[in-house]
N, C-alpha and C. Protein backbone atom coordinates (compact mmCIF):
# COMPACT_ATOMS: atom_id res chain seq x y z
N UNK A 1 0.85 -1.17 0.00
CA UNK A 1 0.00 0.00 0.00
C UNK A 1 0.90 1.24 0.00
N UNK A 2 0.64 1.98 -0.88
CA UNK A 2 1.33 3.47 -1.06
C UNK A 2 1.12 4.64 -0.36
N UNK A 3 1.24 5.65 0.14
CA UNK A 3 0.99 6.87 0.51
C UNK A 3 -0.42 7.20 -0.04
N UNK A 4 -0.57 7.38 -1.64
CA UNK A 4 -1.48 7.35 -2.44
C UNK A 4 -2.35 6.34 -2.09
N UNK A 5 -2.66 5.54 -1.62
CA UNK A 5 -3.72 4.36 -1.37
C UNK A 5 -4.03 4.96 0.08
N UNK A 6 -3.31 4.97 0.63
CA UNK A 6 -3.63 5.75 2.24
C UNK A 6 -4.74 6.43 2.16
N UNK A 7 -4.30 7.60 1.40
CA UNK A 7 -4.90 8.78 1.24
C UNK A 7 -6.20 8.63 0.90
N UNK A 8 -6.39 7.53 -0.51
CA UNK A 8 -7.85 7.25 -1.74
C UNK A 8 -8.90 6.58 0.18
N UNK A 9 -7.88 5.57 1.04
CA UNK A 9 -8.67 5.18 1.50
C UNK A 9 -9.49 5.94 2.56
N UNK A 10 -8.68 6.67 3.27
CA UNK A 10 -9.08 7.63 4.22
C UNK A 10 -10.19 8.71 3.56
N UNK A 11 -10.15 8.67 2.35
CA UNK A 11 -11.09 10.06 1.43
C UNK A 11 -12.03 9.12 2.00
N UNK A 12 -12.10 8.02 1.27
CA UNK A 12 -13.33 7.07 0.74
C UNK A 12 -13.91 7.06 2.52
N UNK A 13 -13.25 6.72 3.51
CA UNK A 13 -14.04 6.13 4.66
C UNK A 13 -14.34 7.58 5.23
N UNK A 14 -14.21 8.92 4.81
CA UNK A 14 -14.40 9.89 6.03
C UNK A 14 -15.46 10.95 5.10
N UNK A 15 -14.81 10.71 3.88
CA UNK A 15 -15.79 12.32 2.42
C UNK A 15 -14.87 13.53 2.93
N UNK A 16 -13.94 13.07 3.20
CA UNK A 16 -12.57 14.18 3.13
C UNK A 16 -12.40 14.36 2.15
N UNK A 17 -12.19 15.28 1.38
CA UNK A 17 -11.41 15.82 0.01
C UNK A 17 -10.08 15.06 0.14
N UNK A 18 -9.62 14.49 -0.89
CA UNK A 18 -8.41 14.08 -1.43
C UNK A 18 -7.70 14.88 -0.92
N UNK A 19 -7.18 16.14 -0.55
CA UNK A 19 -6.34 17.00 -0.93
C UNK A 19 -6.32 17.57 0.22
N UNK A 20 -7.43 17.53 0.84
CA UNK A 20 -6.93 17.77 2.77
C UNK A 20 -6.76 16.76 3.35
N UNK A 21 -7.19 15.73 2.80
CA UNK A 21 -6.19 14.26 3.40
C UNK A 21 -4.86 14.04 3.33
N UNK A 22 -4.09 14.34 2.03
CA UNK A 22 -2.92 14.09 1.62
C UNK A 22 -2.29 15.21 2.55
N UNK A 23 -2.59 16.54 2.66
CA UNK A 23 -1.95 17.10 3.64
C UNK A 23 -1.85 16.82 4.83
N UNK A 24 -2.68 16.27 5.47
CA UNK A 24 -2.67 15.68 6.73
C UNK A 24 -1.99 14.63 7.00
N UNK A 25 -1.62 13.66 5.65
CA UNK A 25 -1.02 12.13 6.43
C UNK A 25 0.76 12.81 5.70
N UNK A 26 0.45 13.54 5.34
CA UNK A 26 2.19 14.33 5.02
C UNK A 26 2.54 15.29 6.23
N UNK A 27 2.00 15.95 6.67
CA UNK A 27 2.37 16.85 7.75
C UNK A 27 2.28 15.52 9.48
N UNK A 28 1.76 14.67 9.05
CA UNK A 28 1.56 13.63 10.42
C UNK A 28 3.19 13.14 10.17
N UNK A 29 3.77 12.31 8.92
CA UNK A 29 4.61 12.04 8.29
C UNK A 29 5.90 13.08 9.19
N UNK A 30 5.29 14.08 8.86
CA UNK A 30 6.57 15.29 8.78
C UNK A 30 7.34 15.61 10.72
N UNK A 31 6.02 15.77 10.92
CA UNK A 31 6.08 15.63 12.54
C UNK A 31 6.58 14.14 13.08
N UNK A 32 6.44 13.34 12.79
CA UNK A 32 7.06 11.87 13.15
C UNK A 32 8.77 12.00 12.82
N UNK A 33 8.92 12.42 11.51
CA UNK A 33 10.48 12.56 11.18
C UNK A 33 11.18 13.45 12.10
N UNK A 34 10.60 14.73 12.33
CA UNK A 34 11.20 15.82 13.17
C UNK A 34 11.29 15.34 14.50
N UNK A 35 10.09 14.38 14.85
CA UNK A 35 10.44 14.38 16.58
C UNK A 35 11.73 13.26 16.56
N UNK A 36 11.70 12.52 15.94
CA UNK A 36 13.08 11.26 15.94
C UNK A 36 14.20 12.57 15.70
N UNK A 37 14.38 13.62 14.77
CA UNK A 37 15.78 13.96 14.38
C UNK A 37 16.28 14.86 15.58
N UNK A 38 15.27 15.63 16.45
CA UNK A 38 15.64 15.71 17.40
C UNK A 38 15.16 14.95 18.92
N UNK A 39 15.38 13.49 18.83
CA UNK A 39 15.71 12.48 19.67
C UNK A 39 14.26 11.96 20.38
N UNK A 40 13.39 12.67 20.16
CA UNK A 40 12.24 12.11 20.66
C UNK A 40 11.00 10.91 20.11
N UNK A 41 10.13 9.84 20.99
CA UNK A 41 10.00 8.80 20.71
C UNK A 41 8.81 9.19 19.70
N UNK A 42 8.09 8.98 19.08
CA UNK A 42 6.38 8.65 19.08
C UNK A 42 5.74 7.89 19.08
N UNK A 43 4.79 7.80 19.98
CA UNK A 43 4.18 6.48 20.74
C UNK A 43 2.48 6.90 20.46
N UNK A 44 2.55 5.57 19.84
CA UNK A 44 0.42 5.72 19.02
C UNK A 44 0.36 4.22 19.95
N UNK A 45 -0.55 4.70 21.09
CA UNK A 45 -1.36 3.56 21.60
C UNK A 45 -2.09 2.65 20.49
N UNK A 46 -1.76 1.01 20.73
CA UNK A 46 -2.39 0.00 19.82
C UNK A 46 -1.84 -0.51 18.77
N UNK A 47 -0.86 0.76 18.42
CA UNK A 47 -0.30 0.76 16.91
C UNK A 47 1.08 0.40 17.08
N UNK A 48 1.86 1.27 17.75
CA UNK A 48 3.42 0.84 17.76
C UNK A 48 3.51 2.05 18.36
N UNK A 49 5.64 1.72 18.39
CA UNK A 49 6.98 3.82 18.57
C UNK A 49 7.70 3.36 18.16
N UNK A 50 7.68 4.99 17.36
CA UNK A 50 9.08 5.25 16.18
C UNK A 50 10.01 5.84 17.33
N UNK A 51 11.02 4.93 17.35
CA UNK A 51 12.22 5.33 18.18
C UNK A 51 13.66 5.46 17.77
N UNK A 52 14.39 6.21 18.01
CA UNK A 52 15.40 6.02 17.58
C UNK A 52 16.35 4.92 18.21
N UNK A 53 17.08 3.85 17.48
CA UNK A 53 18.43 3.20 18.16
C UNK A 53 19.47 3.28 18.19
N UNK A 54 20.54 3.15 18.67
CA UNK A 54 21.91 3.28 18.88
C UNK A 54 22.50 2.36 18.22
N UNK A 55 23.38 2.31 17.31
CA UNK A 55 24.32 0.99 16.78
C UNK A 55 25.33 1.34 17.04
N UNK A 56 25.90 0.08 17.91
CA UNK A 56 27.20 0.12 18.01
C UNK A 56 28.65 0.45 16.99
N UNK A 57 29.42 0.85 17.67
CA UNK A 57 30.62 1.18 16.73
C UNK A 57 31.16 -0.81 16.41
N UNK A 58 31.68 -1.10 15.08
CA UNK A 58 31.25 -2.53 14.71
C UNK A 58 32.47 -2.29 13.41
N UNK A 59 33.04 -3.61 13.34
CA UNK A 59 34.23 -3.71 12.31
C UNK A 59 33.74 -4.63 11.18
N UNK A 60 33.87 -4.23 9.88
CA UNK A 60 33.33 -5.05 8.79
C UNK A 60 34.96 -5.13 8.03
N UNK A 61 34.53 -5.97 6.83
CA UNK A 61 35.34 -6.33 5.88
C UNK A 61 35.15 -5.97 4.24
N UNK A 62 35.65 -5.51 3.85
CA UNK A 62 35.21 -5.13 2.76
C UNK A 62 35.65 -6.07 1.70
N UNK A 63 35.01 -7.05 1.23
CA UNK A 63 35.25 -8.25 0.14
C UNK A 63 36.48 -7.89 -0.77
N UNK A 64 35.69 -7.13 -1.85
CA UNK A 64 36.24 -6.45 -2.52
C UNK A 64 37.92 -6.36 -2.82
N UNK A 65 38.38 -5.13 -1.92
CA UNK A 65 39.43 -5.20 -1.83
C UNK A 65 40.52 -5.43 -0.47
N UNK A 66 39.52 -6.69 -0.12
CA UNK A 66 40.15 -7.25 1.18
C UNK A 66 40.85 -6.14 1.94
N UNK A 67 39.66 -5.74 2.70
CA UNK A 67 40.33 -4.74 3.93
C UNK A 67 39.05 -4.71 5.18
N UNK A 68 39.51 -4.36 6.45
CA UNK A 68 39.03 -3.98 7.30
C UNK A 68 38.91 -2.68 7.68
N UNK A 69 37.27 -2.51 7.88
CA UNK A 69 36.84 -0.43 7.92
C UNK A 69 35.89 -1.02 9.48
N UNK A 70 36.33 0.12 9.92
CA UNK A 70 35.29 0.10 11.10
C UNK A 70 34.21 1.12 10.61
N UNK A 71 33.40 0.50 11.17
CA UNK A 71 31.82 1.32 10.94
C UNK A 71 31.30 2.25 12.42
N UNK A 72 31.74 3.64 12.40
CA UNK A 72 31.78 4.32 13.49
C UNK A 72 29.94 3.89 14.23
N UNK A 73 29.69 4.31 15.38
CA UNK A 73 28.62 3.81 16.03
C UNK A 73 27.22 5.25 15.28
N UNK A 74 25.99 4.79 15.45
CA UNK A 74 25.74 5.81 14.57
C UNK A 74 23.71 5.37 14.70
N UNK A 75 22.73 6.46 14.61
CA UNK A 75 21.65 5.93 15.51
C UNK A 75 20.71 5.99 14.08
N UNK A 76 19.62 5.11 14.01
CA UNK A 76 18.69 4.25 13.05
C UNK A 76 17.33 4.87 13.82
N UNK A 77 16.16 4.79 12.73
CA UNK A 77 14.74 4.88 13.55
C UNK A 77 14.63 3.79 13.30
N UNK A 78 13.27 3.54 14.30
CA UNK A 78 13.11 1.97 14.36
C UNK A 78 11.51 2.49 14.64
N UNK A 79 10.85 1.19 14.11
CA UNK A 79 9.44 1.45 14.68
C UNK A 79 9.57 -0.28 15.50
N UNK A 80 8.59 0.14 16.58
CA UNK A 80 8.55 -1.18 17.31
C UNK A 80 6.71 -1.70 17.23
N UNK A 81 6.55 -2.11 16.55
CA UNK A 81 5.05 -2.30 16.76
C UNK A 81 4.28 -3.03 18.42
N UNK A 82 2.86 -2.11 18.59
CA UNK A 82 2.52 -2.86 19.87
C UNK A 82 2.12 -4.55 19.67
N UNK A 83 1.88 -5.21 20.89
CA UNK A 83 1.81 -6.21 21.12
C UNK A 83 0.10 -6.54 20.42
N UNK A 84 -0.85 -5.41 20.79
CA UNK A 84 -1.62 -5.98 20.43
C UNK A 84 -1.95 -5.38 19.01
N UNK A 85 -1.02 -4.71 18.14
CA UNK A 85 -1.35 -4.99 16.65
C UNK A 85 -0.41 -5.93 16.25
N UNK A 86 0.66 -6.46 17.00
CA UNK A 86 0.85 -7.98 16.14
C UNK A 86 0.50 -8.97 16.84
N UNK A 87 -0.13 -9.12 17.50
CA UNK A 87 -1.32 -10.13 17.50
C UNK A 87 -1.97 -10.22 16.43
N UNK A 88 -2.81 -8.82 16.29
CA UNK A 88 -4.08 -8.97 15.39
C UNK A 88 -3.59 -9.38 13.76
N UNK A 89 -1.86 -8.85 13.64
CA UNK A 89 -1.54 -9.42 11.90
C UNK A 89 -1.16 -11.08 12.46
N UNK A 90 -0.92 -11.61 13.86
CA UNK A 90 -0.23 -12.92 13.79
C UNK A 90 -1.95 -13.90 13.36
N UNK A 91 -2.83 -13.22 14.25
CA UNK A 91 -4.33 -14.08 14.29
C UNK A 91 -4.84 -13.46 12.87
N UNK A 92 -4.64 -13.05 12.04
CA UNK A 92 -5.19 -12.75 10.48
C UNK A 92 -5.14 -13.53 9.72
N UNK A 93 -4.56 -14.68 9.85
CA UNK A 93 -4.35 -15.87 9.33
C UNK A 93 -5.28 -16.63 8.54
């Protein structure tokens, strides 16, 4: 499902205009990115939190031209979904 399908579906279930929907699930979008870049969680009861994680500083190999690069430590968003929406995709079965 696309951004665009989001949007067609939320028109269809509410008689929102297309076009104040799409602004809304882009500015929801926009606010989710901003609170992670400056370090904060977002937490939707039922649904999941977009959190940021920490990765360790970690030594790889580079095939290629056979060498070793360390990969400085460096932080990822993560969404963690709640327990009881993966239930409901594990029991969808």
């Amino acid at each position: 499902m696309t951004k665009a399908d989001i949007v067609n579906e939320i028109s269809k279930n509410t008689g929102i205009e297309k076009l104040v929907v799409q602004k809304s699930v882009e500015s929801f979008i926009e606010i989710i990115k901003k609170s992670l870049e400056n370090g904060e969680g977002v937490y939707l009861r039922g649904f999941g939190s977009f959190i940021i994680k920490t990765r360790a500083q970690k030594t790889a190999r580079n095939i290629s031209k056979n060498v070793t690069i360390t990969i400085p430590a460096h932080k990822i968003p993560y969404f963690k979904p709640a327990k009881v929406f993966v239930d409901s995709v594990k029991n969808n079965n």
